[in-house]
C-alpha atoms as a PDB file:
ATOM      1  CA  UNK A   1     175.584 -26.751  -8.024  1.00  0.00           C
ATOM      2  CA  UNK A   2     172.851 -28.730  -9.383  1.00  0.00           C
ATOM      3  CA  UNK A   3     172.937 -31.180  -5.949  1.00  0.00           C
ATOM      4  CA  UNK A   4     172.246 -27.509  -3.797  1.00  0.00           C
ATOM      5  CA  UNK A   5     169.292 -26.708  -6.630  1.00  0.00           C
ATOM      6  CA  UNK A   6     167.616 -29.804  -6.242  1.00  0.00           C
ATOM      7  CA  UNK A   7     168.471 -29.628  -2.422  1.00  0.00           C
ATOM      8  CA  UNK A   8     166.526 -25.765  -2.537  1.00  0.00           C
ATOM      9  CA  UNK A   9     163.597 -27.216  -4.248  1.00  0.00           C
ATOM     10  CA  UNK A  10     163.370 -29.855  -1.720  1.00  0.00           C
ATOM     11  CA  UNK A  11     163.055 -27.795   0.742  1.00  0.00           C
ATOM     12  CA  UNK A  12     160.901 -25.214  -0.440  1.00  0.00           C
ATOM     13  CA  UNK A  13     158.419 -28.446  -1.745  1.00  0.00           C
ATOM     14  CA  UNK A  14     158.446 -28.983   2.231  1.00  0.00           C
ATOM     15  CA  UNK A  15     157.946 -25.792   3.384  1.00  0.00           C
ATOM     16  CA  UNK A  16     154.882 -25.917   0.672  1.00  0.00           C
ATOM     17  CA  UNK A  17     153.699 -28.922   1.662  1.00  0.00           C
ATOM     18  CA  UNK A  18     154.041 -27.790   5.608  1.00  0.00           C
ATOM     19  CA  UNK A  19     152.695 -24.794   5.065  1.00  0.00           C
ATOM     20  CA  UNK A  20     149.582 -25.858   2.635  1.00  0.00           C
ATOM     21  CA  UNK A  21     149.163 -28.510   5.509  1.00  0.00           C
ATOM     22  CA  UNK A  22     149.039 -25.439   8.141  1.00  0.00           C
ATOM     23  CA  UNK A  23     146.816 -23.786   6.615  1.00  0.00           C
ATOM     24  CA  UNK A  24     144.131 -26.161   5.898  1.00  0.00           C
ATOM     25  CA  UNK A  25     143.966 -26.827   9.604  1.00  0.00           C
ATOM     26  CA  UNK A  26     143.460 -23.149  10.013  1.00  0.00           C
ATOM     27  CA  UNK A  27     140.698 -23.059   7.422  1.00  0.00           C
ATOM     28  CA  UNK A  28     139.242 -25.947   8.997  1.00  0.00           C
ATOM     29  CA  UNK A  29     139.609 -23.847  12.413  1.00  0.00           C
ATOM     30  CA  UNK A  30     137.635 -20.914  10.653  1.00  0.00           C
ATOM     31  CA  UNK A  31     135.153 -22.823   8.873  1.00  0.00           C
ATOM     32  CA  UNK A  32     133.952 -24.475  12.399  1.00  0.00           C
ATOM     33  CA  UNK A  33     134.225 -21.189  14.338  1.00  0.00           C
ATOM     34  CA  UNK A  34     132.044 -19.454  11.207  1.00  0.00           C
ATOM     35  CA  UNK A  35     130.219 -22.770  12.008  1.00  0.00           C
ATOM     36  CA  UNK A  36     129.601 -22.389  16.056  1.00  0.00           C
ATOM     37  CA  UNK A  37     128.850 -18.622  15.298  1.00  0.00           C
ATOM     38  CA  UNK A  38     125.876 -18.966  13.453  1.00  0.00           C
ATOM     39  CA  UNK A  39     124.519 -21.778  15.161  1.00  0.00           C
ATOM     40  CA  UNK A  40     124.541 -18.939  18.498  1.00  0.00           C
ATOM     41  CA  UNK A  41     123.101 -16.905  16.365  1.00  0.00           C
ATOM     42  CA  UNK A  42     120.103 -18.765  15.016  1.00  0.00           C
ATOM     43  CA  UNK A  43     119.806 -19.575  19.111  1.00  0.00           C
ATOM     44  CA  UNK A  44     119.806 -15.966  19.462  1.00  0.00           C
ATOM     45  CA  UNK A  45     117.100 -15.524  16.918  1.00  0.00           C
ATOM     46  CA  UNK A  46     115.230 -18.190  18.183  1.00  0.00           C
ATOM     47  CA  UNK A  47     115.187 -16.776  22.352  1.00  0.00           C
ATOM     48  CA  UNK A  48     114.138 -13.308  20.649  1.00  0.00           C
ATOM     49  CA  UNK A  49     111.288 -14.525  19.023  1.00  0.00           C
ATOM     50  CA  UNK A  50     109.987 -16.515  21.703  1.00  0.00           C
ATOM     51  CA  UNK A  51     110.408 -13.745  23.821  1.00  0.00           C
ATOM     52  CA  UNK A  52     108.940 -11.458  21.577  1.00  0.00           C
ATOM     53  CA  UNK A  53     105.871 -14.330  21.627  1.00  0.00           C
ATOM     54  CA  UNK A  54     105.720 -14.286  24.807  1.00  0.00           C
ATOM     55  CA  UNK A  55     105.490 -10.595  25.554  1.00  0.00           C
ATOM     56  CA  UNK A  56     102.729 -10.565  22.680  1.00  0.00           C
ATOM     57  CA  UNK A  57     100.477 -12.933  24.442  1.00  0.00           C
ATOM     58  CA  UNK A  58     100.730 -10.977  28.203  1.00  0.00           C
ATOM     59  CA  UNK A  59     100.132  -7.777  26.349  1.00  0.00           C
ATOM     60  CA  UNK A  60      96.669  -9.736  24.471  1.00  0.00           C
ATOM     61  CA  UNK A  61      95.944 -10.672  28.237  1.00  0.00           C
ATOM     62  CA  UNK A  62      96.403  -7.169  29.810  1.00  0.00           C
ATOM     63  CA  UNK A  63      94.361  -5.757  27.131  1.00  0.00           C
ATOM     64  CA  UNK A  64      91.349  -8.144  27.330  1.00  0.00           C
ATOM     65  CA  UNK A  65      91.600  -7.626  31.175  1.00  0.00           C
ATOM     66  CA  UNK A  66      91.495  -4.128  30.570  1.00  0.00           C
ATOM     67  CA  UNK A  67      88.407  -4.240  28.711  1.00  0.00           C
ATOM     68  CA  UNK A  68      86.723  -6.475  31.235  1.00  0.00           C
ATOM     69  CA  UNK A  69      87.868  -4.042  33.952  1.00  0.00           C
ATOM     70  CA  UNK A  70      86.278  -1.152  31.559  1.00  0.00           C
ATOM     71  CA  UNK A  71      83.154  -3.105  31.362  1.00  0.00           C
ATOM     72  CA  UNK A  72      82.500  -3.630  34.885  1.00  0.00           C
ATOM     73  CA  UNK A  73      83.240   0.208  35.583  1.00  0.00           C
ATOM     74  CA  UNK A  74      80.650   0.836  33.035  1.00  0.00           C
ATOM     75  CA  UNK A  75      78.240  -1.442  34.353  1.00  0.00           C
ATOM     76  CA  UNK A  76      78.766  -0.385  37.744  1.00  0.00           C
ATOM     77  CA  UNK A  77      78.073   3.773  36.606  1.00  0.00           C
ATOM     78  CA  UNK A  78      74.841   2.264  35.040  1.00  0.00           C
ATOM     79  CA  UNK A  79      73.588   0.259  38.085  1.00  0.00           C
ATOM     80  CA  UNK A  80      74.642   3.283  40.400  1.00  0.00           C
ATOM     81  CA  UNK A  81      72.914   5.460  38.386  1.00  0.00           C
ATOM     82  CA  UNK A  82      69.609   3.549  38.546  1.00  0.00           C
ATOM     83  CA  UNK A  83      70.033   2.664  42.172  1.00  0.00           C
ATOM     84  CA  UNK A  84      70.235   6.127  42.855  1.00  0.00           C
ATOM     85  CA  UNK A  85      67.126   6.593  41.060  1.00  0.00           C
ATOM     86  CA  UNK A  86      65.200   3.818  43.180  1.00  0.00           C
ATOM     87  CA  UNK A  87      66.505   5.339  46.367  1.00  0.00           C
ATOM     88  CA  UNK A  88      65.349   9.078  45.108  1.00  0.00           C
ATOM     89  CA  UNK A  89      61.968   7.635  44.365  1.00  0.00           C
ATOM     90  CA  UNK A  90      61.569   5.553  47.677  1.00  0.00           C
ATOM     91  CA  UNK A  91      62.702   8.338  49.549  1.00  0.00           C
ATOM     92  CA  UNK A  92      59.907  10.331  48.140  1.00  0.00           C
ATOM     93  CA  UNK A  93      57.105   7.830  48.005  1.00  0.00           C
ATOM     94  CA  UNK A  94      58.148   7.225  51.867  1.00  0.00           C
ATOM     95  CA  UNK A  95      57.967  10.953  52.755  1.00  0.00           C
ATOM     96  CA  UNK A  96      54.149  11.418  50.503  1.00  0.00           C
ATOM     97  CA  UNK A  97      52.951   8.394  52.750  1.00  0.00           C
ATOM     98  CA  UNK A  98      54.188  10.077  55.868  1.00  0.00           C
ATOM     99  CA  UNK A  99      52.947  13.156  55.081  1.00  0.00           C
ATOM    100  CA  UNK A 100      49.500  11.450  54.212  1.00  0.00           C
ATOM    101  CA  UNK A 101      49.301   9.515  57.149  1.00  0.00           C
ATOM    102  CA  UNK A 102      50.510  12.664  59.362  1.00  0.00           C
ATOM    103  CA  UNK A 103      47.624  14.179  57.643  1.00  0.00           C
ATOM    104  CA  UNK A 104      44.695  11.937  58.633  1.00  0.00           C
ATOM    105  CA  UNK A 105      45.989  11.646  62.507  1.00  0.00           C
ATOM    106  CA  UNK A 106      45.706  15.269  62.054  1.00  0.00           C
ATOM    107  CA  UNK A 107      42.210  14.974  60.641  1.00  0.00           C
ATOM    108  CA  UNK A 108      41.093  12.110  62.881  1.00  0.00           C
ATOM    109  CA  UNK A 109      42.697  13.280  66.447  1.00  0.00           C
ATOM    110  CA  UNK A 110      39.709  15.242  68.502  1.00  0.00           C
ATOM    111  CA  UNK A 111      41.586  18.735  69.436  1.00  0.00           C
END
């Protein structure tokens, strides 16, 4: 009996030894997939906030293009505005010295 005791431990101290040896490779396994996961997601992090960079400096862009393009327009109201003046006032200037000159032909011609 004692020979099939010692013959039981023997095997179960191999099956221990097997199976401690089993699952250290499959800790090892986990460790580097826990491993290879967060390195894809610190690569992930890293994309998003580049993109996110990215985006922030075209928005900057679109918005100092949009206040150029507001500035012009309100340039352009203001020299519309005064050109339209000018053009009132030339108009009328011209039509005074038309009417003046009409005048003395009128006063000058011999009827």
């Amino acid at each position: 009996m004692s020979y099939i005791a010692v013959g039981g431990m023997a095997v179960s101290i191999g099956t221990s030894f097997l199976g401690g040896a089993s699952a250290k490779k499959q800790a090892e396994k986990t460790r580097e997939l826990q491993k290879q996961m967060k390195l894809a997601e610190l690569s992930l992090n890293e994309k998003l906030t580049a993109d996110k960079i990215r985006a922030d400096q075209e928005n900057i862009a679109l918005g100092i293009v949009v206040q150029s393009l507001t500035s012009y327009r309100e340039t352009l109201q203001k020299e519309s505005t005064i050109r339209l003046r000018d053009t009132w006032l030339t108009t009328t200037g011209t039509g005074i010295g038309l009417g003046v000159l009409y005048g003395l032909y009128l006063m000058t011609s011999n009827d």
